[in-house]
Every structure is written in C-alpha cells, then in structure tokens.
N, C-alpha and C. Protein backbone atom coordinates (compact mmCIF):
# COMPACT_ATOMS: atom_id res chain seq x y z
N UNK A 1 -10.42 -34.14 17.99
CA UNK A 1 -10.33 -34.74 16.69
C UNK A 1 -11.47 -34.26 15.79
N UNK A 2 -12.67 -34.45 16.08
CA UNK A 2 -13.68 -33.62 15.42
C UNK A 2 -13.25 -32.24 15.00
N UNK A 3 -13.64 -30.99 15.84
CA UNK A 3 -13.18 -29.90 15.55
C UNK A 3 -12.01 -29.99 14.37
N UNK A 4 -10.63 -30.63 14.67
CA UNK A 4 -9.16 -30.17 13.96
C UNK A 4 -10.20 -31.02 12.38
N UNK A 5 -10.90 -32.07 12.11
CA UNK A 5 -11.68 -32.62 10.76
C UNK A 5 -12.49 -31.35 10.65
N UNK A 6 -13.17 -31.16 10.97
CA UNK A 6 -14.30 -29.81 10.46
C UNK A 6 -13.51 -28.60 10.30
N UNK A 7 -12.21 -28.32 10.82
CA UNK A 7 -11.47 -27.23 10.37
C UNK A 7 -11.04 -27.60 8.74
N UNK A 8 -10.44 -28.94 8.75
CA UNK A 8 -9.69 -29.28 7.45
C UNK A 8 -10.98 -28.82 6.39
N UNK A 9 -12.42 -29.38 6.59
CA UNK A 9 -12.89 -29.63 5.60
C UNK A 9 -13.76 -28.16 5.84
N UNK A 10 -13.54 -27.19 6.34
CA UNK A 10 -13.84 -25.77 6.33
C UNK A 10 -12.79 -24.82 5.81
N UNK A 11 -11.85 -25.66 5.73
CA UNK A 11 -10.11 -24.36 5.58
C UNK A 11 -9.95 -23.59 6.71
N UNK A 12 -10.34 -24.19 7.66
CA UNK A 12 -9.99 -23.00 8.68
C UNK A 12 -9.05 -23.52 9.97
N UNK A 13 -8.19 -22.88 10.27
CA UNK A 13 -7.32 -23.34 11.49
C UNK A 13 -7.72 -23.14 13.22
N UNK A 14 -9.13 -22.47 13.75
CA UNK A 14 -9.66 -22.51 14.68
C UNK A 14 -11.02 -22.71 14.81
N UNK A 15 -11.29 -24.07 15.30
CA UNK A 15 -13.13 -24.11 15.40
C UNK A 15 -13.00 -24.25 17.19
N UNK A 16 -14.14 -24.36 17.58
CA UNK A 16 -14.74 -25.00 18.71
C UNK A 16 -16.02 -24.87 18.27
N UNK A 17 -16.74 -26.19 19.22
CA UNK A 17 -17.79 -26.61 19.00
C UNK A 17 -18.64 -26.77 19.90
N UNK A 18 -19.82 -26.21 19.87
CA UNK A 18 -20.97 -26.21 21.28
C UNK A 18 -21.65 -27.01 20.97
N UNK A 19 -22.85 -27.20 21.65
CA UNK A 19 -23.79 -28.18 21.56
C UNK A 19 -25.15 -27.30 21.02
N UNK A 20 -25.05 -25.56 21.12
CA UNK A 20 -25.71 -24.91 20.78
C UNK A 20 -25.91 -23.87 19.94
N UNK A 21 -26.34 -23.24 19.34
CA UNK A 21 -26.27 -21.87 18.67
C UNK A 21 -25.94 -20.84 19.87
N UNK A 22 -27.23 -20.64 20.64
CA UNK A 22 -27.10 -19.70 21.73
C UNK A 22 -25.56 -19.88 22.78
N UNK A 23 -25.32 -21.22 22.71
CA UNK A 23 -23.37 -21.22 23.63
C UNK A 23 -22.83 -20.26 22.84
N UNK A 24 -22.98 -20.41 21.86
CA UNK A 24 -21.71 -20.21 20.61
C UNK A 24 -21.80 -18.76 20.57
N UNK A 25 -22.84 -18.19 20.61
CA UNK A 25 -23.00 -16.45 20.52
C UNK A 25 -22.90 -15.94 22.25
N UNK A 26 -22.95 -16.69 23.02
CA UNK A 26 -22.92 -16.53 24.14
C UNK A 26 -20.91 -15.80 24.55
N UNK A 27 -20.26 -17.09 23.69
CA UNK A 27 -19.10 -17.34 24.05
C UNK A 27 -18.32 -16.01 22.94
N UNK A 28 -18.85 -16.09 21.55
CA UNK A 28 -17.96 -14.99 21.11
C UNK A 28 -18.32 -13.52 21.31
N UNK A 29 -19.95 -13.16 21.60
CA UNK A 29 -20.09 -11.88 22.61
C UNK A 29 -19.37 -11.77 24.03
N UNK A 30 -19.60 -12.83 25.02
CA UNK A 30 -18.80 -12.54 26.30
C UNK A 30 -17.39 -12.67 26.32
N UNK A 31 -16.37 -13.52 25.37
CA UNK A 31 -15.50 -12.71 25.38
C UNK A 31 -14.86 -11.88 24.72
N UNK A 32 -15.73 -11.32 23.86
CA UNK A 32 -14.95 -9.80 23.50
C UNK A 32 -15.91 -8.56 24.40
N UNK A 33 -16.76 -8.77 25.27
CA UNK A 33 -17.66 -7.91 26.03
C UNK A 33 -17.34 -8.04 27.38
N UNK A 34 -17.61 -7.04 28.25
CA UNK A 34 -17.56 -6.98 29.38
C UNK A 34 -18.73 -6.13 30.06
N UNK A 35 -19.54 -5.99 31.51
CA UNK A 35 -20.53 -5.08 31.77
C UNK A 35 -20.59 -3.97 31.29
N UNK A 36 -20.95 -3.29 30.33
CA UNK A 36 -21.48 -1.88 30.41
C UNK A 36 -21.02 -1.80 28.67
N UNK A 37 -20.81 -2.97 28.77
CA UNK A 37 -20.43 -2.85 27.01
C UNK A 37 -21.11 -2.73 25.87
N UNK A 38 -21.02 -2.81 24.71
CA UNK A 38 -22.17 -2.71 23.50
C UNK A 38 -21.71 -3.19 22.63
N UNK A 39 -23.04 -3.21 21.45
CA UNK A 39 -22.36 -4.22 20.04
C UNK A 39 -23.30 -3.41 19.52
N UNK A 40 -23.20 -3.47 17.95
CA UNK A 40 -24.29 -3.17 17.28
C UNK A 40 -24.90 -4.29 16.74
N UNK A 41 -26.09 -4.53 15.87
CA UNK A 41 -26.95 -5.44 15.25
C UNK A 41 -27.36 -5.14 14.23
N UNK A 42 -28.01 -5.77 13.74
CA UNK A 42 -29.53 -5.21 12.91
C UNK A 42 -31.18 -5.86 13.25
N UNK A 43 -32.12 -5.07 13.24
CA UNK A 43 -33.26 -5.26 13.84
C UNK A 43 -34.17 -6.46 13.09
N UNK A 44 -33.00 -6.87 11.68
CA UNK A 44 -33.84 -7.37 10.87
C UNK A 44 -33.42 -9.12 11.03
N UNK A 45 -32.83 -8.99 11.99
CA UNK A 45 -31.93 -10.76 11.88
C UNK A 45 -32.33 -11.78 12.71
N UNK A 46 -32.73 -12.89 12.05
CA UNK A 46 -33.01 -13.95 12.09
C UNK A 46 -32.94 -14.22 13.51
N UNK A 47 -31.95 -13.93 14.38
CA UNK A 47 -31.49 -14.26 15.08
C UNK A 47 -31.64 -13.41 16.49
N UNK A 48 -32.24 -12.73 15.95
CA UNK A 48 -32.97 -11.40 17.07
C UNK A 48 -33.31 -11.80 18.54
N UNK A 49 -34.11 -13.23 18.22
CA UNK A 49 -34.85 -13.52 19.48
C UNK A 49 -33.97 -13.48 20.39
N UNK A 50 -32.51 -14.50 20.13
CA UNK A 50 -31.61 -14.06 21.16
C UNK A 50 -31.13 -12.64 22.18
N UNK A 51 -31.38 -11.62 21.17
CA UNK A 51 -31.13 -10.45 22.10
C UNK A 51 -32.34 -9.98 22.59
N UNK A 52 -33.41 -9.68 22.24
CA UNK A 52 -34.28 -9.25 22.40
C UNK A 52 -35.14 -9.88 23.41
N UNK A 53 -35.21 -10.90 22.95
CA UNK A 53 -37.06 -12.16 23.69
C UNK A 53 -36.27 -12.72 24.87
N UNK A 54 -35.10 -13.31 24.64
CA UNK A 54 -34.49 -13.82 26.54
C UNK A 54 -33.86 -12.73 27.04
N UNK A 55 -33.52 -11.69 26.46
CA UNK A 55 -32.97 -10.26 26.83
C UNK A 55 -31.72 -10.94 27.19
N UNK A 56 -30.69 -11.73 26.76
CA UNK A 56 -29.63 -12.82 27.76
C UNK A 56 -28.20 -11.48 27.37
N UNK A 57 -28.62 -10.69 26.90
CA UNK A 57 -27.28 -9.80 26.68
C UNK A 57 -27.89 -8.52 28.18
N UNK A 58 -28.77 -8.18 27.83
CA UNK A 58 -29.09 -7.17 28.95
C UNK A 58 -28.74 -7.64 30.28
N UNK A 59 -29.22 -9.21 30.57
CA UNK A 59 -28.97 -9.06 31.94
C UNK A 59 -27.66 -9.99 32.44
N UNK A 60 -26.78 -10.03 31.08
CA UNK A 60 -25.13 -9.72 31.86
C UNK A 60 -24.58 -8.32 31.99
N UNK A 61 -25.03 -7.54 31.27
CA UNK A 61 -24.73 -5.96 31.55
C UNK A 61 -24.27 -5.49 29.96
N UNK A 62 -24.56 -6.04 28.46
CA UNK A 62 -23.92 -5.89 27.42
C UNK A 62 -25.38 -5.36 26.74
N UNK A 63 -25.04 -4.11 26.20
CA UNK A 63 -26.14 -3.86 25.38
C UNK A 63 -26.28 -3.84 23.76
N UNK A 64 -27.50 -3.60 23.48
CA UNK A 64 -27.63 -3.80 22.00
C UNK A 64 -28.04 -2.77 21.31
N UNK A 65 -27.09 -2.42 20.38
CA UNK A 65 -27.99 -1.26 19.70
C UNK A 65 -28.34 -1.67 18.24
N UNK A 66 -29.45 -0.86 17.71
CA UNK A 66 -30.38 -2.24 16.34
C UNK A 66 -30.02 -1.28 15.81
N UNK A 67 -29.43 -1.21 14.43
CA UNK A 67 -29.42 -0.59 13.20
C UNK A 67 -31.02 -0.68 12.76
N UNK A 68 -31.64 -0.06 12.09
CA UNK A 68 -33.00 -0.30 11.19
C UNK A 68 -32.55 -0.75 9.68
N UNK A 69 -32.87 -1.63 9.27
CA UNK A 69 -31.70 -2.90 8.09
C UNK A 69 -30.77 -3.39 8.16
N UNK A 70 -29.81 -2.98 7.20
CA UNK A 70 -28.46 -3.39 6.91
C UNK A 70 -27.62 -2.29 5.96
N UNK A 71 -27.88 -0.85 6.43
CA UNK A 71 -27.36 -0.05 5.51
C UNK A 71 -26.26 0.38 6.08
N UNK A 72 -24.64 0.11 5.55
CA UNK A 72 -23.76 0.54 6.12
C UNK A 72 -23.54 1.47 7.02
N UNK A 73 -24.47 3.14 5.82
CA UNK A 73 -24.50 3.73 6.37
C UNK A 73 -24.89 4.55 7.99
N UNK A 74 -25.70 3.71 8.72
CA UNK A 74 -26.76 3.28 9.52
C UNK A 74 -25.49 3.01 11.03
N UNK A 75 -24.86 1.80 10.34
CA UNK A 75 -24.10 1.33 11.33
C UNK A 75 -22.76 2.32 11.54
N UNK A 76 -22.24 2.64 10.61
CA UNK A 76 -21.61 4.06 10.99
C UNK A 76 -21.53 4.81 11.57
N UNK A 77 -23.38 5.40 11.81
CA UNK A 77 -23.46 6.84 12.77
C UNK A 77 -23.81 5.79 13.98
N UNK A 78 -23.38 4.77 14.65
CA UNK A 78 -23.39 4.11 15.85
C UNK A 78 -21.80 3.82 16.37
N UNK A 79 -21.48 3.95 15.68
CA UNK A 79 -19.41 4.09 16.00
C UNK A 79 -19.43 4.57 17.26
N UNK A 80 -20.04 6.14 17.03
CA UNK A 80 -19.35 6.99 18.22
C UNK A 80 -20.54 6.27 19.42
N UNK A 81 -20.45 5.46 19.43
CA UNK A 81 -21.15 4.73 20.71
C UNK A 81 -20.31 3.69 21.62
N UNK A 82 -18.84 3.73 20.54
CA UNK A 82 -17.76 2.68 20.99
C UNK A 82 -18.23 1.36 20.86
N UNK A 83 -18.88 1.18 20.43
CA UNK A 83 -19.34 -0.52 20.64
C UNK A 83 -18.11 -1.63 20.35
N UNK A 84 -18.17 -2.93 21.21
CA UNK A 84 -16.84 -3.76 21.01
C UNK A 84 -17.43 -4.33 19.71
N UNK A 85 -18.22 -4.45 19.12
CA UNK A 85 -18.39 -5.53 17.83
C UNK A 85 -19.56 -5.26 17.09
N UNK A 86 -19.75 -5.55 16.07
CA UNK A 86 -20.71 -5.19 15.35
C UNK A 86 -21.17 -6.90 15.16
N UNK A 87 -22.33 -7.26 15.12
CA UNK A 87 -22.84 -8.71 14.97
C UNK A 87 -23.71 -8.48 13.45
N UNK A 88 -23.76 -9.50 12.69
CA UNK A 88 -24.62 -9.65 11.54
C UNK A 88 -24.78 -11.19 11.01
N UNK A 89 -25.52 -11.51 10.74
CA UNK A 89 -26.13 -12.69 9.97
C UNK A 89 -26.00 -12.99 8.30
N UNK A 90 -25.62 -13.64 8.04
CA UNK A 90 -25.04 -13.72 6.58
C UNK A 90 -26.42 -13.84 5.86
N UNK A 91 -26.94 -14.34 5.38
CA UNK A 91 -28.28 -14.70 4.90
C UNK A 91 -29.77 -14.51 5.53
N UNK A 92 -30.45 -14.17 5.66
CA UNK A 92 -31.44 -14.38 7.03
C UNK A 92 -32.26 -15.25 6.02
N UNK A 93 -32.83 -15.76 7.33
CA UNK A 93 -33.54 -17.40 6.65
C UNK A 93 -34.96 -16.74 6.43
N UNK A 94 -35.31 -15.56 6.77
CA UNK A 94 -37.12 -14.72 6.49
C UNK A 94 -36.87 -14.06 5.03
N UNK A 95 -35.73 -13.09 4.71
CA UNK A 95 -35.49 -12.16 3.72
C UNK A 95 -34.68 -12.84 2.22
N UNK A 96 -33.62 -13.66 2.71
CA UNK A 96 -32.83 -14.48 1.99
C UNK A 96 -32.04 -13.20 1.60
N UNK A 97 -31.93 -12.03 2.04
CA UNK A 97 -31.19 -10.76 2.20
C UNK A 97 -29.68 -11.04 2.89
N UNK A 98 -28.28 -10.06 1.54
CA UNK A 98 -27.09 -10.53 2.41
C UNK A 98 -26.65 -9.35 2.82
N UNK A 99 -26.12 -8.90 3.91
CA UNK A 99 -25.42 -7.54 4.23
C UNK A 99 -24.12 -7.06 3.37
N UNK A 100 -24.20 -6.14 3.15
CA UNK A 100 -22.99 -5.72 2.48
C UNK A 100 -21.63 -5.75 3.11
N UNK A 101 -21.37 -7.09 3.50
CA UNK A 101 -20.14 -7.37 4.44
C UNK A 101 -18.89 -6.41 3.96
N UNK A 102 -18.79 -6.27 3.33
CA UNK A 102 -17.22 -5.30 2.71
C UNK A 102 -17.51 -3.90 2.96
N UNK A 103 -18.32 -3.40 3.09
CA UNK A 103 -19.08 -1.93 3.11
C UNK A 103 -19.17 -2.24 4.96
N UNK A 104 -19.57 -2.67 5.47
CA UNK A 104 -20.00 -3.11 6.84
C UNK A 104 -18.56 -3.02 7.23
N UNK A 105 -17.92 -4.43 7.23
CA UNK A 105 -16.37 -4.55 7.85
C UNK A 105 -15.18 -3.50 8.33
N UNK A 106 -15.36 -2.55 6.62
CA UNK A 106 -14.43 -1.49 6.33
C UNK A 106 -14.75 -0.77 7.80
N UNK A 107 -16.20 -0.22 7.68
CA UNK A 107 -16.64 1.09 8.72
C UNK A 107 -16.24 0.25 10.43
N UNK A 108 -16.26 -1.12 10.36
CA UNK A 108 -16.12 -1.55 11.44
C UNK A 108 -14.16 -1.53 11.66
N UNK A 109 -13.37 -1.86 10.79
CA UNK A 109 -12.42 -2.06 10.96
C UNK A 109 -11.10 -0.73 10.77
N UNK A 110 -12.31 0.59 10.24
CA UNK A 110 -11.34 1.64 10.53
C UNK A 110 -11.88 1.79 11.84
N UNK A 111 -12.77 1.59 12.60
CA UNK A 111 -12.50 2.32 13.79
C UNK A 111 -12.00 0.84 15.33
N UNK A 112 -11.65 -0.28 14.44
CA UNK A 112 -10.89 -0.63 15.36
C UNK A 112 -11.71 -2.04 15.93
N UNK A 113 -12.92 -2.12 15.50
CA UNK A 113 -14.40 -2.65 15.77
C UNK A 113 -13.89 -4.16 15.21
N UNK A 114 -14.19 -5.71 15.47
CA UNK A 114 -14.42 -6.14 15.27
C UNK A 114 -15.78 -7.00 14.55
N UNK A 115 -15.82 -7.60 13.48
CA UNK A 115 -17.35 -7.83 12.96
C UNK A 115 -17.51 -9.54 12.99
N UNK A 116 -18.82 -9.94 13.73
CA UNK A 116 -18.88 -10.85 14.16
C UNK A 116 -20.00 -10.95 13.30
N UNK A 117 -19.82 -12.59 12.22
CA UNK A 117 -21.01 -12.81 11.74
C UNK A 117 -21.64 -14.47 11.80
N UNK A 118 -22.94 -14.68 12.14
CA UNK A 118 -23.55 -15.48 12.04
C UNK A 118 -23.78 -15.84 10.91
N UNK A 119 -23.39 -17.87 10.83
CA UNK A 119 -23.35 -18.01 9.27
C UNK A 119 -23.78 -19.09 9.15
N UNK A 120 -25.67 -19.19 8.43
CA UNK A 120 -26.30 -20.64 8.59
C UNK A 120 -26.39 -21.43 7.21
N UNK A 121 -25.76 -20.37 5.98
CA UNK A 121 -25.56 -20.49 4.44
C UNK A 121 -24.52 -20.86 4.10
N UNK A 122 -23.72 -21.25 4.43
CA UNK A 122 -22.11 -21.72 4.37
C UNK A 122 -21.72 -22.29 3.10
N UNK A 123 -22.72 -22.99 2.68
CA UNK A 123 -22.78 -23.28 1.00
C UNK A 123 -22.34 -21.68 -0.22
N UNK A 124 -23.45 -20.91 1.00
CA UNK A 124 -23.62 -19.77 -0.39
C UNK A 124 -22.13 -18.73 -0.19
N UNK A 125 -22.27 -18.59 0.99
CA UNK A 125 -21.77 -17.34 1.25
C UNK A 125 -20.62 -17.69 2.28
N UNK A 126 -19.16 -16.91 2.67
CA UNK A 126 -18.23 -17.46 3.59
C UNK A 126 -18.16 -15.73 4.25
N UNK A 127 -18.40 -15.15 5.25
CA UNK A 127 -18.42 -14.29 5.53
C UNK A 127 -17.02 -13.49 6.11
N UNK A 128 -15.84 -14.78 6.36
CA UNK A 128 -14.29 -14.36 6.34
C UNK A 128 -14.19 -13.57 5.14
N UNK A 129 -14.55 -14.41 4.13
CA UNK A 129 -13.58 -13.94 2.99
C UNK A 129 -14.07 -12.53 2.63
N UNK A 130 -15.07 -12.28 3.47
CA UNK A 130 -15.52 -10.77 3.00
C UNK A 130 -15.30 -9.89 3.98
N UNK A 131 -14.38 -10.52 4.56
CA UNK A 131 -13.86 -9.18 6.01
C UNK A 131 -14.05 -9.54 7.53
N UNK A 132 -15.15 -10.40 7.47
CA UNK A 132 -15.68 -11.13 8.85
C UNK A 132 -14.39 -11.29 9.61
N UNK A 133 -14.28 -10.86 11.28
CA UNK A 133 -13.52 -11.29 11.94
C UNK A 133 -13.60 -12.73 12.07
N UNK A 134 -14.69 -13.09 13.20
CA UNK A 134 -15.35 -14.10 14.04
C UNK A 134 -16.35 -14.77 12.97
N UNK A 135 -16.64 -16.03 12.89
CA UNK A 135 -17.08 -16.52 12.18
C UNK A 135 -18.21 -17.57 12.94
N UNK A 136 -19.56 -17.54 13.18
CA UNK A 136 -20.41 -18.28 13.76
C UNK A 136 -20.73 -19.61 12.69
N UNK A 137 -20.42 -20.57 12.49
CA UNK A 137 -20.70 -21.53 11.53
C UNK A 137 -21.93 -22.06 12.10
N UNK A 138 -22.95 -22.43 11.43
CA UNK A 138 -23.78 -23.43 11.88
C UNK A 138 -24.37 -24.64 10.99
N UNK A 139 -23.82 -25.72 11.82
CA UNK A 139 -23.76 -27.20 11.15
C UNK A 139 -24.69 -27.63 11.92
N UNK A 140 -25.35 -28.24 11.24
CA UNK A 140 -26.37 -29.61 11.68
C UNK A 140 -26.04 -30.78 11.33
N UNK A 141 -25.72 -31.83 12.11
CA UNK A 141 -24.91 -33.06 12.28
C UNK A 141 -25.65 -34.01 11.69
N UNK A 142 -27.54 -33.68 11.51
CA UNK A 142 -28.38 -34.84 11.11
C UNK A 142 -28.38 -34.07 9.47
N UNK A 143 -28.44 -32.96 9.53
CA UNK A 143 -28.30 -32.39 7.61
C UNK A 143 -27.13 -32.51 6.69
N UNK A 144 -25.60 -33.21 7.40
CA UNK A 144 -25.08 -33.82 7.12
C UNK A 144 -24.61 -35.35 7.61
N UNK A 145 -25.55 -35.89 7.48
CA UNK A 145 -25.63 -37.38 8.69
C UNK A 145 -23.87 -37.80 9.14
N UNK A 146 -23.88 -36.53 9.81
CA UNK A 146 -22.30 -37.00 10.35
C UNK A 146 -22.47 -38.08 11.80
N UNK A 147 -23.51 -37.99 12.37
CA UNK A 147 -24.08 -38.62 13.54
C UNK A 147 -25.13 -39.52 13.20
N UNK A 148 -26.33 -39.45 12.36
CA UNK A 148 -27.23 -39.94 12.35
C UNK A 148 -28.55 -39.36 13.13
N UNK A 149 -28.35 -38.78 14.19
CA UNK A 149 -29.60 -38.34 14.93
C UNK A 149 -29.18 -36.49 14.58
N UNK A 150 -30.37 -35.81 15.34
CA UNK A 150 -30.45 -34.37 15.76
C UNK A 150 -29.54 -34.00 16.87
N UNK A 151 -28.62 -33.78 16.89
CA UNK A 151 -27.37 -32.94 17.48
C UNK A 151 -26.35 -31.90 16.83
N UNK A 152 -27.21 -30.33 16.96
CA UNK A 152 -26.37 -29.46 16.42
C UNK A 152 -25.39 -29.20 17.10
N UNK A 153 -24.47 -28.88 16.14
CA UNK A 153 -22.80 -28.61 16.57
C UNK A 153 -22.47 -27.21 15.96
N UNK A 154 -21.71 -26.15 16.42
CA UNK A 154 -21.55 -25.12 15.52
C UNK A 154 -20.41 -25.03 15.84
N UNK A 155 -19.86 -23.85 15.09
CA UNK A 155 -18.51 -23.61 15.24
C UNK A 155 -18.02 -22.19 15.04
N UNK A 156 -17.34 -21.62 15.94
CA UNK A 156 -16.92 -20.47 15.92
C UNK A 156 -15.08 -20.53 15.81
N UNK A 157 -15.19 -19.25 14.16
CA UNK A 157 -13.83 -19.62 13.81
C UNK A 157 -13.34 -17.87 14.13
N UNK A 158 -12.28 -17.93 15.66
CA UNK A 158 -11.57 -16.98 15.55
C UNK A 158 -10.43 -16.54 15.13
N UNK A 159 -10.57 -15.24 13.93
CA UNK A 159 -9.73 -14.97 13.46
C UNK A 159 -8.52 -13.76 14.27
C-alpha cells in the first residue's frame, strides 16, 4: 500500500522500497550485473563512497570504471568496454552540478546500455523524463513527516 501511494504521488507505475540507499543501488546494480561485469560512473559523485571506500561492487565481481566529470564525451570512449549500465547522480549535493542526461542517455542507449540515475533533488530535476532508464528516488520519511521519526525509504522506479 505504501509503495502503489508513493507511485500515485510520483506518477510512476513501479516503486519498491528499501530501508536504505546502499539496498537500493545494491539491488538495481546486481540485477542488471553479473561477475565480471562493469558500469560506468563519474569520479565526481556524491555517491562515490559506495563504490570506492566499501569497494561493495569489487568484491561481488562488478567493476567500475570513473569517467573524469560528466562530459558525455568521456563516457562514450568507455562503450567499447561493454559495460551493462552507466550510473549518474542527478544533482550532487558538493557541486549542485547536473549531468547532461540527454547527451549521456543517447550515447548510452545507441549502444544498447541502460542509464541508471541516482535522484536526491526530485523537486528540481526528474531524471526519467530526460532519458533515465532506472530511477533511484531518495525520500526521507522525517523531511516529509510521513512517519514522524528518521526512517529513510527510497525507491527505485524500473522502467
């Protein structure tokens, strides 16, 4: 019942909901990844620590390759690396910098690539409507006192 309410009042027809950020990237990297697999990134995202500082992608067998920014061009010459997904962050909460999701998507979606984006601006920015496959929502339940206490909920909307 939750989820199918947070879809209505998102427009979207698939959520699920973790108890974490890290479930939630856990769940839409492992299943579109398998051992020996890859994604691309960027070196500049908020969200880095996850790949990098617990290394939690390396030691299921999924690797990471860092773009240096967010220049389309960048992520392009990493194609021929096959990677299953390209990951990006809509806003980063250090830069307040947005990726050129339509420029990004395209290069991801002629070669077949899915683009998975983390999205903690949801006010500003909707990263579907700009091509985003996978959609990482992140709600805080006490920043909209849907609960009353600190229990984040996020939501990943697959398209």
């Amino acid at each position: 019942l939750f989820e199918q309410g947070m879809a209505v009042l998102e427009g979207e027809t698939n959520v699920i909901s973790t108890s974490s950020g890290w479930t939630i990237q856990f769940i839409a990297i492992s299943t579109i990844c398998s051992v020996s697999d890859n994604i691309i990134s960027t070196n500049i995202m908020c969200g880095l620590f996850f790949f990098k500082r617990i290394g939690y992608t390396s030691k299921i067998g999924i690797n990471v390759k860092f773009v240096q920014g967010d220049d389309p061009e960048e992520f392009a010459k990493l194609i021929n690396d096959k990677p299953k997904a390209i990951y990006l962050e809509s806003m980063r909460n250090s830069t307040f910098n947005i990726p050129d999701f339509e420029a990004i998507c395209k290069i991801a979606h002629d070669a077949g690539i899915p683009v998975i984006a983390e999205n903690t601006c949801e006010y500003f920015i909707k990263p579907i409507e700009h091509g985003a496959d996978i959609m990482l929502e992140l709600h805080s339940l006490m920043l909209y006192n849907l609960q009353g206490k600190f229990n984040p909920i996020f939501f990943f909307y697959p398209h």
